[in-house]
N, C-alpha and C. Protein backbone atom coordinates (compact mmCIF):
# COMPACT_ATOMS: atom_id res chain seq x y z
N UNK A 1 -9.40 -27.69 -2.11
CA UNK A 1 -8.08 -27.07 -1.98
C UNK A 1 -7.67 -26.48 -3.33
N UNK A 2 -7.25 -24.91 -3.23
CA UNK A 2 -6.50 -24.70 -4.68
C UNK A 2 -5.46 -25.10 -5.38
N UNK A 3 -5.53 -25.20 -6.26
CA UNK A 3 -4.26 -25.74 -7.29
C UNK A 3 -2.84 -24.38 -6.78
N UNK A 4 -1.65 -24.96 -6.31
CA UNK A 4 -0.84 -23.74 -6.25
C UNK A 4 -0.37 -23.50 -7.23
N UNK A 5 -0.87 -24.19 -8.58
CA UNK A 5 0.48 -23.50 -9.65
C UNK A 5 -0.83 -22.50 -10.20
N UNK A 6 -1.92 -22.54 -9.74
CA UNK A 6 -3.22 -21.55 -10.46
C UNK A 6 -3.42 -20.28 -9.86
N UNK A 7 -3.22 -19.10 -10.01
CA UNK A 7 -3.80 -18.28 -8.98
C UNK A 7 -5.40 -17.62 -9.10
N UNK A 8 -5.78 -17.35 -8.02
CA UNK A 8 -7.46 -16.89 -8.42
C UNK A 8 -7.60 -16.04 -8.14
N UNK A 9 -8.04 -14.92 -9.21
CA UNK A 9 -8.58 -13.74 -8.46
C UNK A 9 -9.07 -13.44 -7.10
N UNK A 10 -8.90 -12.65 -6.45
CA UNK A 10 -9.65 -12.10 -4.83
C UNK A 10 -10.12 -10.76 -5.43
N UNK A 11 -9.46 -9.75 -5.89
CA UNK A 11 -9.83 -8.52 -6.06
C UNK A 11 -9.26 -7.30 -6.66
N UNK A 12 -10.00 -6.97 -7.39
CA UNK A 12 -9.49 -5.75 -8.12
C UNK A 12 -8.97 -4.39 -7.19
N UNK A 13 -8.19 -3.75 -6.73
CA UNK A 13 -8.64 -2.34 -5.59
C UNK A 13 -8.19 -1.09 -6.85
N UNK A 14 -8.76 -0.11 -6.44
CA UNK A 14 -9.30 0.86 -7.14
C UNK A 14 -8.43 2.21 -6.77
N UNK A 15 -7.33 2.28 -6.68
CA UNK A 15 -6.63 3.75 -5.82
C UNK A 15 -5.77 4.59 -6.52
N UNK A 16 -5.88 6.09 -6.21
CA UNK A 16 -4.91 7.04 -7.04
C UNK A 16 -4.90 6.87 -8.16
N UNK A 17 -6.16 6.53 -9.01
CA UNK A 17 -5.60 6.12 -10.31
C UNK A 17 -5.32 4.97 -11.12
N UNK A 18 -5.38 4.23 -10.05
CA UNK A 18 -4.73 3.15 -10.61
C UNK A 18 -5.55 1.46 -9.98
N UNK A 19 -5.12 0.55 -10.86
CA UNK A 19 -5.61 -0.57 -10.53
C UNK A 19 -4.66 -1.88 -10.05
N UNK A 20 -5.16 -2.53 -9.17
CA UNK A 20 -4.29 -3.16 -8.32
C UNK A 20 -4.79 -4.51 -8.17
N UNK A 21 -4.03 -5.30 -9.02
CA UNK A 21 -5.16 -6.76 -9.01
C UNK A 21 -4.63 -8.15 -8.04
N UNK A 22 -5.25 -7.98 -7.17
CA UNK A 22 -4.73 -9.37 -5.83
C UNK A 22 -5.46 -10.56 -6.17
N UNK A 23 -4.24 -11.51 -6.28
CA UNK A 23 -4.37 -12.70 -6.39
C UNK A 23 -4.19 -14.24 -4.90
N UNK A 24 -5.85 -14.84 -4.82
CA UNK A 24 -5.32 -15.96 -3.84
C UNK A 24 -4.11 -16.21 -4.63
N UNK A 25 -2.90 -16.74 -2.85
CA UNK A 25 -2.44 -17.72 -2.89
C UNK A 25 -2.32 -18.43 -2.08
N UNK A 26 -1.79 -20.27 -2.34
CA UNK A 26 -1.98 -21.02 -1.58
C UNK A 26 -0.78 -21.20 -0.32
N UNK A 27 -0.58 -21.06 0.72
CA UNK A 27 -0.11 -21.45 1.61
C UNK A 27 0.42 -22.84 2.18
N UNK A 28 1.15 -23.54 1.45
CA UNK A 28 1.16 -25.38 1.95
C UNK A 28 1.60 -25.24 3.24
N UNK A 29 2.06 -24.62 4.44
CA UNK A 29 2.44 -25.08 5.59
C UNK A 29 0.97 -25.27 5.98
N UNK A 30 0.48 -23.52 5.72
CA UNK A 30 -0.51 -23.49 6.55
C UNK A 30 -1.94 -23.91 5.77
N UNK A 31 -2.04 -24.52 5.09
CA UNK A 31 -2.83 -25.49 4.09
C UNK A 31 -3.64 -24.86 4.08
N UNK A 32 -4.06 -23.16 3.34
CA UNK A 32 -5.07 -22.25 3.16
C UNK A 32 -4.77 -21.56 2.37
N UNK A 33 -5.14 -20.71 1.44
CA UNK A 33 -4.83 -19.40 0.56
C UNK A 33 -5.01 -18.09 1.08
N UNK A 34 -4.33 -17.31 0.63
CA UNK A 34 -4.19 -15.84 1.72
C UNK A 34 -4.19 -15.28 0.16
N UNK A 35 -4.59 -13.74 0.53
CA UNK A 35 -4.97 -12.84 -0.66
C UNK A 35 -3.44 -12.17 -0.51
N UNK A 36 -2.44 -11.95 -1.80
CA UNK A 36 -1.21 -11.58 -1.99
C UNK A 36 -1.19 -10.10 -2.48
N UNK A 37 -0.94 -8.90 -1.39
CA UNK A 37 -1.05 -7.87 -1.71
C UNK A 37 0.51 -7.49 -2.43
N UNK A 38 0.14 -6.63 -3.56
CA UNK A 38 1.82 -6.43 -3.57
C UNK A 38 2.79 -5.86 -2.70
N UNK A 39 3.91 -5.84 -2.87
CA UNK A 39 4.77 -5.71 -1.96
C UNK A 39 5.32 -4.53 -2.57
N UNK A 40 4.71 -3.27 -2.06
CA UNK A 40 5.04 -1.31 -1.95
C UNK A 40 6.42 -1.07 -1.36
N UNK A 41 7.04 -2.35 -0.58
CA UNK A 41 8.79 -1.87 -0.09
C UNK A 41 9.51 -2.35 -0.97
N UNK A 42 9.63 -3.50 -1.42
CA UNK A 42 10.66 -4.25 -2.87
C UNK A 42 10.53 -3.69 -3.79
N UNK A 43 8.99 -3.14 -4.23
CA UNK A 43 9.06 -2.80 -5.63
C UNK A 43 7.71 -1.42 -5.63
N UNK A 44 8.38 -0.23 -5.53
CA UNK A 44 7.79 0.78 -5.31
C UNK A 44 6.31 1.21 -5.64
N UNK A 45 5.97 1.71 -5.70
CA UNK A 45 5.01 2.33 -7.23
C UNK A 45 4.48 3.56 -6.92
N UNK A 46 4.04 4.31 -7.31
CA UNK A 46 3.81 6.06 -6.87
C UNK A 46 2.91 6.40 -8.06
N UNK A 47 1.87 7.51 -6.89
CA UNK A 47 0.79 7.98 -8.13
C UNK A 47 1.53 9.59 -9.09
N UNK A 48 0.09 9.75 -10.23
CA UNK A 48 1.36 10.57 -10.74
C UNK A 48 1.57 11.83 -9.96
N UNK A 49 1.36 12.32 -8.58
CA UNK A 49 1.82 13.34 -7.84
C UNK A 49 3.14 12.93 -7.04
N UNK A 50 3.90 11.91 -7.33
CA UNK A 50 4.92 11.47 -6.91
C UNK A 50 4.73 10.58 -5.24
N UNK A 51 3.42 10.55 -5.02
CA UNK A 51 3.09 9.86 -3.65
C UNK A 51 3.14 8.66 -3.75
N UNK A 52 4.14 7.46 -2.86
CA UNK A 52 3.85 6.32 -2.86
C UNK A 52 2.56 5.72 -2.21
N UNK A 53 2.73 4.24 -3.02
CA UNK A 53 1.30 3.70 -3.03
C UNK A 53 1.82 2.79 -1.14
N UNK A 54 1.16 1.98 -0.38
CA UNK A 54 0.82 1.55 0.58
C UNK A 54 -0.06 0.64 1.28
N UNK A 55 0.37 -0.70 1.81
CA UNK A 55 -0.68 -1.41 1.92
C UNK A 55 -0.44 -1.36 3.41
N UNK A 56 -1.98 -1.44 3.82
CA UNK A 56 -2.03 -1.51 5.54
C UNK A 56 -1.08 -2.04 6.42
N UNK A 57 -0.75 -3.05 6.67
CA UNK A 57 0.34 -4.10 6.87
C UNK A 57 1.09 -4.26 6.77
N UNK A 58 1.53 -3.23 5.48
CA UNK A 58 3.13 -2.68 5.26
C UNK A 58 3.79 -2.34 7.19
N UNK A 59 4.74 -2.66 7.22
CA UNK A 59 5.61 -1.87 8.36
C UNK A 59 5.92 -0.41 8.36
N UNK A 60 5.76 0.10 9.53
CA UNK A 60 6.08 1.65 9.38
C UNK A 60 7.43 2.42 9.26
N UNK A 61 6.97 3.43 8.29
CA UNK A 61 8.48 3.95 8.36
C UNK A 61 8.61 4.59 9.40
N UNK A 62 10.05 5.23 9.43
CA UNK A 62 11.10 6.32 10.52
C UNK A 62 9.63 8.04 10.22
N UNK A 63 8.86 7.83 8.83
CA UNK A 63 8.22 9.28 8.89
C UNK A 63 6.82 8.87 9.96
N UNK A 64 6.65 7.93 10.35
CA UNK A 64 5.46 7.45 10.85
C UNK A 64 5.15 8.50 12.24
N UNK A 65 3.64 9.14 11.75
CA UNK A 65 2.87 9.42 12.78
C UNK A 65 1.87 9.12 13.72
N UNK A 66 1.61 9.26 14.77
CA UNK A 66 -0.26 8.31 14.82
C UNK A 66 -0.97 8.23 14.21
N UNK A 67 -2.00 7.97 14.12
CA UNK A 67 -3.43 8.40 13.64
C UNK A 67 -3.96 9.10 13.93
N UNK A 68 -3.75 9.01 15.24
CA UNK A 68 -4.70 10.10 16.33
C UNK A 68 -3.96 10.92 17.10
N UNK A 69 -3.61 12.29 17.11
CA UNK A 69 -2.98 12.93 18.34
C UNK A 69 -2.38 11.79 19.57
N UNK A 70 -1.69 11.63 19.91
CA UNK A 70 -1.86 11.57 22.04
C UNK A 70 -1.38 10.38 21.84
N UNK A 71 -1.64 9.08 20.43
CA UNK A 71 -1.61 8.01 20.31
C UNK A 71 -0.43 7.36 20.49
N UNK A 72 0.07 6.07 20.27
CA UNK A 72 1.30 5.46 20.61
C UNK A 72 1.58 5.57 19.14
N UNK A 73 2.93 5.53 18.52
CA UNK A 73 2.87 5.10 17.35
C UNK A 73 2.78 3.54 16.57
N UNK A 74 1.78 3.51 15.53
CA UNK A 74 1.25 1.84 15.20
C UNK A 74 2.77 1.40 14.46
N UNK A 75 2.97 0.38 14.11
CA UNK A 75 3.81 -0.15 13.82
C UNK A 75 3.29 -0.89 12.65
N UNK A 76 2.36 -0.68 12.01
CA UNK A 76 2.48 -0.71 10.77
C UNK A 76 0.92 0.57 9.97
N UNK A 77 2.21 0.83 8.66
CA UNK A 77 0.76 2.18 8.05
C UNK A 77 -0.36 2.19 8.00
N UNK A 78 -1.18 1.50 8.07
CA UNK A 78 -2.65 1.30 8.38
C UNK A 78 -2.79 2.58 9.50
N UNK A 79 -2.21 1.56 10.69
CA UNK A 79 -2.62 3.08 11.87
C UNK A 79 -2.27 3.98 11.62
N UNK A 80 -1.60 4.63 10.54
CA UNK A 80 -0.62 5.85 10.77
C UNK A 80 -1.47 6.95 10.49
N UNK A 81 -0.97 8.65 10.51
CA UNK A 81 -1.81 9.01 10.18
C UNK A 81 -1.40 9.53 8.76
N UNK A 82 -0.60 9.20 7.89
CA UNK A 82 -0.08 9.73 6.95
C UNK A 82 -1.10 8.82 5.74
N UNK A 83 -1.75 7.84 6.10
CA UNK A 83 -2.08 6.31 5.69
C UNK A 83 -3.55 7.03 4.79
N UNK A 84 -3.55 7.28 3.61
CA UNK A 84 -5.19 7.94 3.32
C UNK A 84 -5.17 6.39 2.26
N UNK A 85 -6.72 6.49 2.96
CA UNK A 85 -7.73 5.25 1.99
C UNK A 85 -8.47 6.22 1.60
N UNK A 86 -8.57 5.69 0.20
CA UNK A 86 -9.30 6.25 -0.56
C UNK A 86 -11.44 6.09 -0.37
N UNK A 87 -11.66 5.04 -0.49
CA UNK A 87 -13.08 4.46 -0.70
C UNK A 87 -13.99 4.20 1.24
N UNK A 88 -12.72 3.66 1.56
CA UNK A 88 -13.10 3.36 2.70
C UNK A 88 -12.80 2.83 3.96
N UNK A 89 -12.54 2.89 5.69
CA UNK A 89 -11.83 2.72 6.61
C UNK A 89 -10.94 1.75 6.85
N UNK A 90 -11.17 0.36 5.50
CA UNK A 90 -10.95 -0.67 5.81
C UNK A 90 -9.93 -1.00 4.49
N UNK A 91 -9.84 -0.17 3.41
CA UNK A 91 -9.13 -0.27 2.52
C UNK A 91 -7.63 -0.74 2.54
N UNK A 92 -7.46 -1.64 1.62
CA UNK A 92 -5.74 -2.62 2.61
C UNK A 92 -5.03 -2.06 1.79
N UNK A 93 -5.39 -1.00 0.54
CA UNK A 93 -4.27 -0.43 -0.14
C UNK A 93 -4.41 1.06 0.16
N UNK A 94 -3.66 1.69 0.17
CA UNK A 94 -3.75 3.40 0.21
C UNK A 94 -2.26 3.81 -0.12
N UNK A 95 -2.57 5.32 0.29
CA UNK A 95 -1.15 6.09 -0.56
C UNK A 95 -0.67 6.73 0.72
N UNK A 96 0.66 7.06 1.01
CA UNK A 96 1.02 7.11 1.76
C UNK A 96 1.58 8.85 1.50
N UNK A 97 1.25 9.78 2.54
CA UNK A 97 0.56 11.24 2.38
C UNK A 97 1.64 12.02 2.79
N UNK A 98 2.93 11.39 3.57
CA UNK A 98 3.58 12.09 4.15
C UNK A 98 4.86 12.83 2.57
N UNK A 99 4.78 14.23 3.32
CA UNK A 99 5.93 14.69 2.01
C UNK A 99 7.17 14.27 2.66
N UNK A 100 7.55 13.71 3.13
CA UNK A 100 8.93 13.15 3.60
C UNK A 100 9.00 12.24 2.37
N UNK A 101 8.09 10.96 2.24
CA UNK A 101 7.91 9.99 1.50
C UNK A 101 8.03 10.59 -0.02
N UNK A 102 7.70 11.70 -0.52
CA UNK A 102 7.10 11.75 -2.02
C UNK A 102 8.41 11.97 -2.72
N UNK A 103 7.46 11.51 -3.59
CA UNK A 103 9.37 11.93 -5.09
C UNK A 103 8.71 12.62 -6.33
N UNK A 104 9.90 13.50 -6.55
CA UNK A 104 9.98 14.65 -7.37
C UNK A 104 9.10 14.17 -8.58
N UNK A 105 8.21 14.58 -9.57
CA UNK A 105 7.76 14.12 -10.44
C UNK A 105 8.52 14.25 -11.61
N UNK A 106 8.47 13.61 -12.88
CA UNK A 106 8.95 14.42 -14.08
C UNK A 106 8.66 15.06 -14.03
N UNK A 107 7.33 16.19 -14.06
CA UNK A 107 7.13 17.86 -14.64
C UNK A 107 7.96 18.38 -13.86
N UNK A 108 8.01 18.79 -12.50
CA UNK A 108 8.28 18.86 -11.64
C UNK A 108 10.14 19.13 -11.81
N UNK A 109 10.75 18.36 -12.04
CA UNK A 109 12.00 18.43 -12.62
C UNK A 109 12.53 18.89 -13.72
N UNK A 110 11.42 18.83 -14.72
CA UNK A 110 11.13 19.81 -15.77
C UNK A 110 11.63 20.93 -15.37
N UNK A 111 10.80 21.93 -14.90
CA UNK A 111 10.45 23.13 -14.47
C UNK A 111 12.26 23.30 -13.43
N UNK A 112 12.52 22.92 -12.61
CA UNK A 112 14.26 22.86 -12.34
C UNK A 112 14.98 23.42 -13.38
N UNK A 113 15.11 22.73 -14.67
CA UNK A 113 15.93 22.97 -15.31
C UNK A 113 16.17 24.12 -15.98
């Protein structure tokens, strides 16, 4: 059983740029450790094209599309189709594609003035 005051690496993920380091943690109800993705709704983070970052499992927003034409809409971004993984189909972090979602960059606001 892990120590809960210790956390242990699970995995580095690799996206937009940037590095994203998930840590087990331990679970006492459910007496197991679960890999702790960060949390992209409390505390934002965006690559530097102003696109927020996204983990599968996240819940979907009001911009949420299918994945697929014809489809129902998923109820969380993974299915969506706005949802791009970078490396590969199964990737639990990605950036979330829709321009509804994106924010203005500094240059970007620069150039406004």
């Amino acid at each position: 059983m892990m120590d809960p005051a210790k956390k242990e690496l699970y995995r580095i993920y690799r996206v937009g740029g940037r590095e994203f380091t998930v840590y087990l943690e331990y679970d006492e109800q459910l007496g197991e450790s679960y890999p702790a993705y960060p949390d992209f709704t409390e505390h934002p983070e965006y690559t530097g094209e102003g696109r927020p970052f996204a983990t599968a499992e996240q819940e979907s927003c009001p911009h949420c599309k299918p994945g697929t034409p014809g489809n129902l809409l998923p109820g969380d971004c993974g299915g969506y189709g706005w949802f791009y993984r970078e490396h590969t189909p199964y990737d639990p972090i990605g950036i979330c594609m829709s321009d509804a979602r994106r924010r203005e960059t500094k240059s970007e606001r620069e150039v406004i003035k």
